[in-house]
Protein backbone atom coordinates (compact mmCIF):
# COMPACT_ATOMS: atom_id res chain seq x y z
CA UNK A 1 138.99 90.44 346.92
CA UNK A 2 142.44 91.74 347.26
CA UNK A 3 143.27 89.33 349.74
CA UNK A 4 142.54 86.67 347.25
CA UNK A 5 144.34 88.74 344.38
CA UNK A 6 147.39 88.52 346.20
CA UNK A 7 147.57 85.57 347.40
CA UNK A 8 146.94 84.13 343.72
CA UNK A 9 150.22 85.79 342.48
CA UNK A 10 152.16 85.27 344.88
CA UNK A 11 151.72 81.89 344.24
CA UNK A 12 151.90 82.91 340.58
CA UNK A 13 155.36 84.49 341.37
CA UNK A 14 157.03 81.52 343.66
CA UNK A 15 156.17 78.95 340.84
CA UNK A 16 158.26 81.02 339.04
CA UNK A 17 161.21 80.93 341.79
CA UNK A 18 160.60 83.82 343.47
CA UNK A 19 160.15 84.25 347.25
CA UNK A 20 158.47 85.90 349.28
CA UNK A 21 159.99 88.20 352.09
CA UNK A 22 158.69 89.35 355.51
CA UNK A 23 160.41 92.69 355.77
CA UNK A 24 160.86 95.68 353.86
CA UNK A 25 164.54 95.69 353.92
CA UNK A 26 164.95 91.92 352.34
CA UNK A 27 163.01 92.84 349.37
CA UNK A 28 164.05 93.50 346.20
CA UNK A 29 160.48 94.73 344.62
CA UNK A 30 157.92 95.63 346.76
CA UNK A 31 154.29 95.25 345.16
CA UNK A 32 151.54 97.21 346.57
CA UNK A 33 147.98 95.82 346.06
CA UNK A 34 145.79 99.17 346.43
CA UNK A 35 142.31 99.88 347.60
CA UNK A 36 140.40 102.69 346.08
CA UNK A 37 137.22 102.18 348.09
CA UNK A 38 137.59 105.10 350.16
CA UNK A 39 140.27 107.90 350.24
CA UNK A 40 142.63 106.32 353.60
CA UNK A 41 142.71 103.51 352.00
CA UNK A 42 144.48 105.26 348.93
CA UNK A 43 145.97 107.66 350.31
CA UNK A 44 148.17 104.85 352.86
CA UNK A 45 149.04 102.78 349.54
CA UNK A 46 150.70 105.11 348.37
CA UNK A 47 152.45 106.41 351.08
CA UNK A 48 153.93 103.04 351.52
CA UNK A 49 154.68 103.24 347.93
CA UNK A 50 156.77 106.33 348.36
CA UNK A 51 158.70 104.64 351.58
CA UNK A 52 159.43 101.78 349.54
CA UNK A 53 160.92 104.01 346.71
CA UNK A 54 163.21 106.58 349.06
CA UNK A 55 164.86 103.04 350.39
CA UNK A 56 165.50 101.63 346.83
CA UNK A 57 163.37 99.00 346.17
CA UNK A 58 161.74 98.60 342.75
CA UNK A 59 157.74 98.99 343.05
CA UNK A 60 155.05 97.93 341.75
CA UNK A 61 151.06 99.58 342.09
CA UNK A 62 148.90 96.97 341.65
CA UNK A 63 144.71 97.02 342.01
CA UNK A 64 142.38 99.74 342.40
CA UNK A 65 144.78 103.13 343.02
CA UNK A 66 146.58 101.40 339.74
CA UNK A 67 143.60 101.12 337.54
CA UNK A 68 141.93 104.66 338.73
CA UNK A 69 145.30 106.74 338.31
CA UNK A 70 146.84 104.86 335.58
CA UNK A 71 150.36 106.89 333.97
CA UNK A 72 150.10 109.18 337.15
CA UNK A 73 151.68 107.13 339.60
CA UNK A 74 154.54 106.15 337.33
CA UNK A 75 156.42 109.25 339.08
CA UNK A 76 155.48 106.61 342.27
CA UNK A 77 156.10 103.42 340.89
CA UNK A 78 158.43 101.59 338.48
CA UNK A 79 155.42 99.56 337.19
CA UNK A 80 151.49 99.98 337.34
CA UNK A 81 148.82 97.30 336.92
CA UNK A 82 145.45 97.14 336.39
CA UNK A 83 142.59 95.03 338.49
CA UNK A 84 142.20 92.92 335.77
CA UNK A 85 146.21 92.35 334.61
CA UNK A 86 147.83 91.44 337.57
CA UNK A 87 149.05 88.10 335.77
CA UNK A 88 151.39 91.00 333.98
CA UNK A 89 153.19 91.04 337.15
CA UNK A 90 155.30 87.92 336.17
CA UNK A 91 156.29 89.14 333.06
CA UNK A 92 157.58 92.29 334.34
CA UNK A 93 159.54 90.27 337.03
CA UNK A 94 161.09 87.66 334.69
CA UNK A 95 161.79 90.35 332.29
CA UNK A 96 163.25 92.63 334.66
CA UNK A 97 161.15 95.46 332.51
CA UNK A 98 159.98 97.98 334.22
CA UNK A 99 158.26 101.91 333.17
CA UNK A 100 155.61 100.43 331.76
CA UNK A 101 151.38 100.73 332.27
CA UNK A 102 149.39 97.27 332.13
CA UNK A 103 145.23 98.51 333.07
CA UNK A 104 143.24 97.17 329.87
CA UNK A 105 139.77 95.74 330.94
CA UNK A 106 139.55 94.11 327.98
CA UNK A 107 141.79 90.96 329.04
CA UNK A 108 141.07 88.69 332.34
CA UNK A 109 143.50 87.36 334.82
CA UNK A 110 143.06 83.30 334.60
CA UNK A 111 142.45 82.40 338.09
CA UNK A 112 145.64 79.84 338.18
CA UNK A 113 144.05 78.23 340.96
CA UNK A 114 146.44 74.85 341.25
CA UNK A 115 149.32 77.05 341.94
CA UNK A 116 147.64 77.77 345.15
CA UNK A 117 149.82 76.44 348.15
CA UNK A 118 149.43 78.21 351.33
CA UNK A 119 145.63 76.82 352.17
CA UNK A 120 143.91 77.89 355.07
CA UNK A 121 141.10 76.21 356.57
CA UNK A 122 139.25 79.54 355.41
CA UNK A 123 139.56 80.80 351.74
CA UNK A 124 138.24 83.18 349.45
CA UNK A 125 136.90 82.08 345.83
CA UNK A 126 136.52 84.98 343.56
CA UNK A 127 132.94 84.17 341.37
CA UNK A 128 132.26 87.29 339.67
CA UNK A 129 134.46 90.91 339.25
CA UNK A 130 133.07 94.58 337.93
CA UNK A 131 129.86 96.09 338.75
CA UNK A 132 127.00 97.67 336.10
CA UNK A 133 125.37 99.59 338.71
CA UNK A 134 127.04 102.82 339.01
CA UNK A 135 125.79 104.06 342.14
CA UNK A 136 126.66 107.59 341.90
CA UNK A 137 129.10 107.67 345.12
CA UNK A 138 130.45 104.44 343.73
CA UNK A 139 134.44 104.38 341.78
CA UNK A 140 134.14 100.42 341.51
CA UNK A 141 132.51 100.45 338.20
CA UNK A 142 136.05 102.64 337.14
CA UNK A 143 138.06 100.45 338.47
CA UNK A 144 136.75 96.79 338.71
CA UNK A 145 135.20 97.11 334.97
CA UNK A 146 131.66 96.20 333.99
CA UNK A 147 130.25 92.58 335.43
CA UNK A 148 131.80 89.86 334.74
CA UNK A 149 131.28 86.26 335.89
CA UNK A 150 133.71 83.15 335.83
CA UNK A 151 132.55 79.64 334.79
CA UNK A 152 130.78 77.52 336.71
CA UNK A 153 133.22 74.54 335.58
CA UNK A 154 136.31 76.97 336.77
CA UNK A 155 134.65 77.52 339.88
CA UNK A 156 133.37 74.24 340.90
CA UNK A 157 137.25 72.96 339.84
CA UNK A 158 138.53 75.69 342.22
CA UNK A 159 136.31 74.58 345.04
CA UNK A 160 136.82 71.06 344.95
CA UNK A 161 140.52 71.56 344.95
CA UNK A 162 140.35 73.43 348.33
CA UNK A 163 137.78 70.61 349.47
CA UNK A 164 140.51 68.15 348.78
CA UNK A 165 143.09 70.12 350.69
CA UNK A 166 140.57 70.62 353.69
CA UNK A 167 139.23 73.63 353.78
CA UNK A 168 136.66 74.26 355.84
CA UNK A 169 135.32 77.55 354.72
CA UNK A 170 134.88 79.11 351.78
CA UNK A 171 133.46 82.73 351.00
CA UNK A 172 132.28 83.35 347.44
CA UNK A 173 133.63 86.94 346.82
CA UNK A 174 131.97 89.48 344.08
CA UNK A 175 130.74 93.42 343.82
CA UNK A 176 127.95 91.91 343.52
CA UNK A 177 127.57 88.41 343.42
CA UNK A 178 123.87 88.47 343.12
CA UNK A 179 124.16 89.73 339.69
CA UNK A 180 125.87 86.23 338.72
CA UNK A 181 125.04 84.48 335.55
CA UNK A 182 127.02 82.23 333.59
CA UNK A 183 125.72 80.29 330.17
CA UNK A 184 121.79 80.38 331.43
CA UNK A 185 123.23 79.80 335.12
CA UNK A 186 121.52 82.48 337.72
CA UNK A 187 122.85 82.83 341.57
CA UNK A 188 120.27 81.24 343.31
CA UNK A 189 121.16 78.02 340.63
CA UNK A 190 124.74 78.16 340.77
CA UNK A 191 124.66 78.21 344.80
CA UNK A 192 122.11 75.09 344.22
CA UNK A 193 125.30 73.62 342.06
CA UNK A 194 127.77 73.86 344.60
CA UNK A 195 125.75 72.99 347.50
CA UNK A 196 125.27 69.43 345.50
CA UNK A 197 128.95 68.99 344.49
CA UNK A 198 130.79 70.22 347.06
CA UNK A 199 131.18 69.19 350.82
CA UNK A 200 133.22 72.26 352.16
CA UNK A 201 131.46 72.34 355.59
CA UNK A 202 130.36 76.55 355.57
CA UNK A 203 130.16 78.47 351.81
CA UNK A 204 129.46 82.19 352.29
CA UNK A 205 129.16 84.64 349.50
CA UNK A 206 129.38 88.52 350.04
CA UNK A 207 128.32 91.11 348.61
CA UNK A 208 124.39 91.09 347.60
CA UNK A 209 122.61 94.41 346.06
CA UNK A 210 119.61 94.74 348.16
CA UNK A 211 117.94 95.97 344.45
CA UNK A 212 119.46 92.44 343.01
CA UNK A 213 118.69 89.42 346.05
CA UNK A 214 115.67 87.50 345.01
CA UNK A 215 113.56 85.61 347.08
CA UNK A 216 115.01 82.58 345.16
CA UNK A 217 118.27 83.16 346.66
CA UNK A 218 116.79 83.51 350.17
CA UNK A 219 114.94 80.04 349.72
CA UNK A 220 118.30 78.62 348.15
CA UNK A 221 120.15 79.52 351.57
CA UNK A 222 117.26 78.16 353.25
CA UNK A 223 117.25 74.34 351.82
CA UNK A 224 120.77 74.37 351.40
CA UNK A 225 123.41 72.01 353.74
CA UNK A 226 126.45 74.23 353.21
CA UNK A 227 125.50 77.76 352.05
CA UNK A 228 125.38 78.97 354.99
CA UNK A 229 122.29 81.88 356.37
CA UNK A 230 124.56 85.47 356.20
CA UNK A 231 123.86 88.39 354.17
CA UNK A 232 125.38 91.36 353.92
CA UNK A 233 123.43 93.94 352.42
CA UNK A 234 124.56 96.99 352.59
CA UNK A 235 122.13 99.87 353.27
CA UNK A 236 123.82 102.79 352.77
CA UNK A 237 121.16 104.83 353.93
CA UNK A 238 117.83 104.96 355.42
CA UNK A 239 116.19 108.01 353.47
CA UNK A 240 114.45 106.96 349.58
CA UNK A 241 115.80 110.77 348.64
CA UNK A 242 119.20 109.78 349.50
CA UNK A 243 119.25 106.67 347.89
CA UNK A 244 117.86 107.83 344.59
CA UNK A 245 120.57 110.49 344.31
CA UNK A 246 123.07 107.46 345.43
CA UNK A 247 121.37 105.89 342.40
CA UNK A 248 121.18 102.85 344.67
CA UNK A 249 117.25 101.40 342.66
CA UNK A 250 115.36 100.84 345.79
CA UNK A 251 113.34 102.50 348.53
CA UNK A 252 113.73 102.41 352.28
CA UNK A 253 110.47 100.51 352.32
CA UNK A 254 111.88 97.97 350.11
CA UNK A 255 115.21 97.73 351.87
CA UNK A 256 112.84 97.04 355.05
CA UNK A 257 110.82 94.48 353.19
CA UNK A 258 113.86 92.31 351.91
CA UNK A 259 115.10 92.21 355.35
CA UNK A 260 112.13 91.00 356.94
CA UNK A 261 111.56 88.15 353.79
CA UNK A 262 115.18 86.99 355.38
CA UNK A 263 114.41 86.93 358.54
CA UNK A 264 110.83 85.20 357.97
CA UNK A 265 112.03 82.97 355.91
CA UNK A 266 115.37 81.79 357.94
CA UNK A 267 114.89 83.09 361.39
CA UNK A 268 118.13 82.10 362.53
CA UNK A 269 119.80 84.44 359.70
CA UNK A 270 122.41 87.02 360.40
CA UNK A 271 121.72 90.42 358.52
CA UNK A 272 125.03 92.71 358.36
CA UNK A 273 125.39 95.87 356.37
CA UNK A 274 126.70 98.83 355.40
CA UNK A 275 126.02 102.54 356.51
CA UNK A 276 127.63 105.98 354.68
CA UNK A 277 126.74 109.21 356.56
CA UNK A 278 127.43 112.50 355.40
CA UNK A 279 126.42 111.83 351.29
CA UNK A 280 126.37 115.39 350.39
CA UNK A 281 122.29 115.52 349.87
CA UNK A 282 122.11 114.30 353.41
CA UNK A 283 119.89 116.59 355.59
CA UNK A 284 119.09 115.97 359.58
CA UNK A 285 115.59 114.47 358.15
CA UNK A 286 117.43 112.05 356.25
CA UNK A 287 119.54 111.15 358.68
CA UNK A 288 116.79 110.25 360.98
CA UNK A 289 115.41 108.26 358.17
CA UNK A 290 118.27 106.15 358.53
CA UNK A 291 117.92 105.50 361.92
CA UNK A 292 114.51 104.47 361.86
CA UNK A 293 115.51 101.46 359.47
CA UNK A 294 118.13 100.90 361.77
CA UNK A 295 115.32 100.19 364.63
CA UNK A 296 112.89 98.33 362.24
CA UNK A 297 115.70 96.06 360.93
CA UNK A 298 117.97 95.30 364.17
CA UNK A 299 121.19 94.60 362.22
CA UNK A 300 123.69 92.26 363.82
CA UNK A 301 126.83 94.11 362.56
CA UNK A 302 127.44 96.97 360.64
CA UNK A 303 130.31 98.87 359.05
CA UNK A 304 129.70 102.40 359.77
CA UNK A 305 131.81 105.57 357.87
CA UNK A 306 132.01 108.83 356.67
CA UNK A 307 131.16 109.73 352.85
CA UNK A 308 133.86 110.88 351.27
CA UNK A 309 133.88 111.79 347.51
CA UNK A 310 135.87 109.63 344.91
CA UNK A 311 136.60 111.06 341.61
CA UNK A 312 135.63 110.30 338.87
CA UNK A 313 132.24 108.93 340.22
CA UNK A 314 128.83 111.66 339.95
CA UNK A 315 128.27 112.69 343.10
CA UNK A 316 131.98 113.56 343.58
CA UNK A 317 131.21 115.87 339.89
CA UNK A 318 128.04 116.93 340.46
CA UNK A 319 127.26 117.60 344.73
CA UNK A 320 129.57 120.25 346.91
CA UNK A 321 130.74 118.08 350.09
CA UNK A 322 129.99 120.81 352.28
CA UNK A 323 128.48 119.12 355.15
CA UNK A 324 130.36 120.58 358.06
CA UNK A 325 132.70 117.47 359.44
CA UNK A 326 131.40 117.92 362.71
CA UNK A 327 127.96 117.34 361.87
CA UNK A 328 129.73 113.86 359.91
CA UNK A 329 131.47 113.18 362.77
CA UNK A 330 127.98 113.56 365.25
CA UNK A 331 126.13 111.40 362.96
CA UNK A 332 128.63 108.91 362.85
CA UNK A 333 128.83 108.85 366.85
CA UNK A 334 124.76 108.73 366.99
CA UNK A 335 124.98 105.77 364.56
CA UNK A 336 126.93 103.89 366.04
CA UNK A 337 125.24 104.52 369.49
CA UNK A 338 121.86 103.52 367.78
CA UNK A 339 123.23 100.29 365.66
CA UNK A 340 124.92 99.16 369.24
CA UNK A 341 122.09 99.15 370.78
CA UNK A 342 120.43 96.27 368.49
CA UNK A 343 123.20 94.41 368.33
CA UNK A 344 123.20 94.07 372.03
CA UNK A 345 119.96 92.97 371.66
CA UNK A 346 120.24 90.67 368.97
CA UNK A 347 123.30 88.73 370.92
CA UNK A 348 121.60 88.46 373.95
CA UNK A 349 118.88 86.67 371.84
CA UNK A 350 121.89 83.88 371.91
CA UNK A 351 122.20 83.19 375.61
CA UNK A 352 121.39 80.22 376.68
CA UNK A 353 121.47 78.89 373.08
CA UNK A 354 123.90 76.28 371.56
CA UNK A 355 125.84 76.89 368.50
CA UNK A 356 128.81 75.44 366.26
CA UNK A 357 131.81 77.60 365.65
CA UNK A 358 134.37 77.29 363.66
CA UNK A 359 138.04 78.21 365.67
CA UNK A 360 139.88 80.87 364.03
CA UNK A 361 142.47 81.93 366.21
CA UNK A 362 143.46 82.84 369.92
CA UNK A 363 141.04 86.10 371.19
CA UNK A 364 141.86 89.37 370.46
CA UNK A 365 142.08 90.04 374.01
CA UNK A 366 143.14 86.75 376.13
CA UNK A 367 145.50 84.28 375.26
CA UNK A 368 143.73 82.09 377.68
CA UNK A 369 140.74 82.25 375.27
CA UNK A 370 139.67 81.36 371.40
CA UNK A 371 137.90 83.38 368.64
CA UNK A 372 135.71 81.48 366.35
CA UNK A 373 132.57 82.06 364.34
CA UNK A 374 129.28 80.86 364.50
CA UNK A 375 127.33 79.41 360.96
CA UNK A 376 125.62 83.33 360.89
CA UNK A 377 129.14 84.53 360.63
CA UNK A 378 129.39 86.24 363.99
CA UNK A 379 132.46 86.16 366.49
CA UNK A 380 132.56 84.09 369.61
CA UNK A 381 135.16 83.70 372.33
CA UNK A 382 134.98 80.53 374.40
CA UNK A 383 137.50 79.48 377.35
CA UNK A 384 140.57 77.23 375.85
CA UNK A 385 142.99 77.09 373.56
CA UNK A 386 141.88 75.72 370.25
CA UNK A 387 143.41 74.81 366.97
CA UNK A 388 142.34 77.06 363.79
CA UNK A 389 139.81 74.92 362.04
CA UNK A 390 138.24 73.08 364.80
CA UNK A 391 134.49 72.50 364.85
CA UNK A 392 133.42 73.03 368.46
CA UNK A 393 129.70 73.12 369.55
CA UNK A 394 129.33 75.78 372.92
CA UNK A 395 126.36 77.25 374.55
CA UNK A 396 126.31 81.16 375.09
CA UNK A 397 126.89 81.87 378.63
CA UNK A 398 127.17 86.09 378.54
CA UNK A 399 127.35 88.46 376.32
CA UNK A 400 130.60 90.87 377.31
CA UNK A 401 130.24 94.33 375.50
CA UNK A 402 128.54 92.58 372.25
CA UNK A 403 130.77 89.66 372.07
CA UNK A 404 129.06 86.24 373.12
CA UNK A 405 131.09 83.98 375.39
CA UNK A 406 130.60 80.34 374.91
CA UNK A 407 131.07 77.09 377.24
CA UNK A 408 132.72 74.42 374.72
CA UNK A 409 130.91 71.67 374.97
CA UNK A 410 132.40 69.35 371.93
CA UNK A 411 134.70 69.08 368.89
CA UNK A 412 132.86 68.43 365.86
CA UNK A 413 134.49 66.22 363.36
CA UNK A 414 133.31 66.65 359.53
CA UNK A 415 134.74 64.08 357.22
CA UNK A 416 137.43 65.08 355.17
CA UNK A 417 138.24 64.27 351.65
CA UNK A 418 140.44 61.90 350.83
């Protein structure tokens, strides 16, 4: 979501006749979009912050750090604003005014999406901000604001504007975009909207509650031509102790149960997710818990991390954090060892198989090669040097590490709006 908030004022800010500068030293104001999520993340915004400051620039926090530590990074900054303000950002630019504090919830940055210029193939469409759930590890609530969804006029404008300039792929962003409703609208009926009036080839959204995905949503992904079968659902962990003091509203045998619905109901579905170890009512029991969900379920990717308390949310208030760090950093290791082992055998499910990816670049790894993703939103390397935005149908020859390797076998063309 940050990715999209910048890149919508910066287009904001050249319509105004400002550019935009590669390097530190050709700036003149340096704005810092912040992530709060987990303490690196803060902790490296503001250090850049500081750099920016000690070689004279004018700076401006922006985002998450901004909205959490409001006044207190003034001493940091010449200008703070709020997730939900970052229009303000003009103002204080044409103004030249500077010392002042912009984080009320209570207005709503329009999403000025026509000023949008630099167009990818691949885009991000913001649907719905804030998050009611307050999961007691959780600062998003602070700093996003309560739920809040956009119209489904403004949204289906946005889209077919990037349809017109040939997008190819869209993800639907939102804390929790299963939680959508606009004027009688639910999720599963707005992604039946857009599926209808919009021919952008691939439409992912990200991120579903597993307490909040209905079976309606599932069978909307199912019948749909361009929402395409990914869900990340974020686990969190495996243990129903754990995630009732995470205040997370379901049980590991419900967080099983979804999981297998998805894969019943669209086989071919990818199922990513998210694992925290180390919550500080974590015990060795509970760990194993988590594991065993991780065998049951067979995830295809997973982002895997240490807890690590963010004020002001409960469990940063109420629970000590005094799980040694090596026992963190052994669960983490075992994780990862235990995760890796299904997604190996989840890609090797693929060989032999054929697939359409969409090109996103040269590999990682090999110039000689190309990175691209299949429709379930997993990476793919194939022989060949390949524009950004091609269409290419392969067949999975060998899995190397967990990364499938396909033979191209044709470029798919999708018509394009005139």
């Amino acid at each position: 979501m940050n990715v999209y908030d910048s890149e919508l004022l910066r287009n904001m800010l050249e319509e105004e006749g400002f550019m935009s500068v590669n390097s530190l030293e050709d700036a003149d104001v340096v704005i810092v979009n912040t992530c709060a999520v987990r303490e690196k993340p803060e902790e490296r915004g503001i250090r850049y912050a500081k750099e920016a400051k000690r070689r004279g620039k004018k700076v401006i926090i922006m985002g998450c750090v901004a909205q959490k530590r409001k006044e207190k990074l003034l001493d940091v900054a010449d200008a703070v604003v709020g997730t939900r303000e970052f229009h303000r950002v003009v103002d204080i630019l044409k103004e030249w005014k500077f010392g002042v504090l912009y984080t009320d919830f209570g207005s709503l940055t329009s999403y000025f999406h026509w000023r949008r210029k630099n167009i990818s193939f691949s885009e991000f469409v913001t649907i719905q901000i804030g998050c009611d759930n307050f999961c007691s590890y959780c600062i998003v609530p602070y700093t996003r604001g309560r739920e809040v969804s956009r119209s489904v006029d403004d949204i289906l404008s946005e889209l077919t504007y990037l349809e017109s300039r040939g997008v190819k792929e869209v993800t639907l962003l939102g804390q929790n975009v299963n939680s959508f409703f606009y004027d009688g609208i639910d999720f599963a009926d707005f992604l039946k909207i857009i599926d209808k009036k919009v021919e952008i080839p691939r439409i992912y959204f990200t991120t579903s509650h597993p307490r909040d995905i209905s079976l309606k949503v599932i069978r909307t992904v199912k019948n749909s031509k361009h929402i395409m079968p990914w869900f990340h659902l974020p686990l969190q962990a495996g243990s129903t102790k754990v995630l009732m003091d995470m205040g997370r509203g379901y049980t590991k045998e419900e967080y099983i149960e979804i999981a297998g619905k998805i894969r019943e109901i669209i086989p071919e579905a990818t199922i990513t997710t998210d694992i925290m170890v180390g919550f500080p009512t974590e015990t060795e029991a509970d760990f194993e818990e988590t594991l065993d969900v991780v065998r049951k379920v067979k995830f295809d990717h997973a982002y895997m991390f240490i807890y690590s308390p963010r004020y002001p949310s409960k469990s940063a208030v109420v629970y000590r954090n005094d799980i040694p760090e090596e026992v963190k950093g052994r669960r983490l290791r075992r994780l990862i060892e235990e995760v890796n082992i299904y997604i190996k055998e989840r890609r090797e499910l693929m060989l032999g198989k054929e697939y359409e990816i969409l090109i996103e670049g040269p590999s990682k790894k090999s110039r000689d090669y190309s990175r691209g993703k299949t429709q379930g939103n997993l990476t793919c390397i194939v022989p060949g040097i390949f524009d950004p935005g091609t269409f290419l149908k392969v067949k999975i020859k060998e899995i190397i590490g967990l990364t499938p390797l396909g033979e191209p076998l044709q470029v798919i063309s999708y018509p394009v709006s005139s």
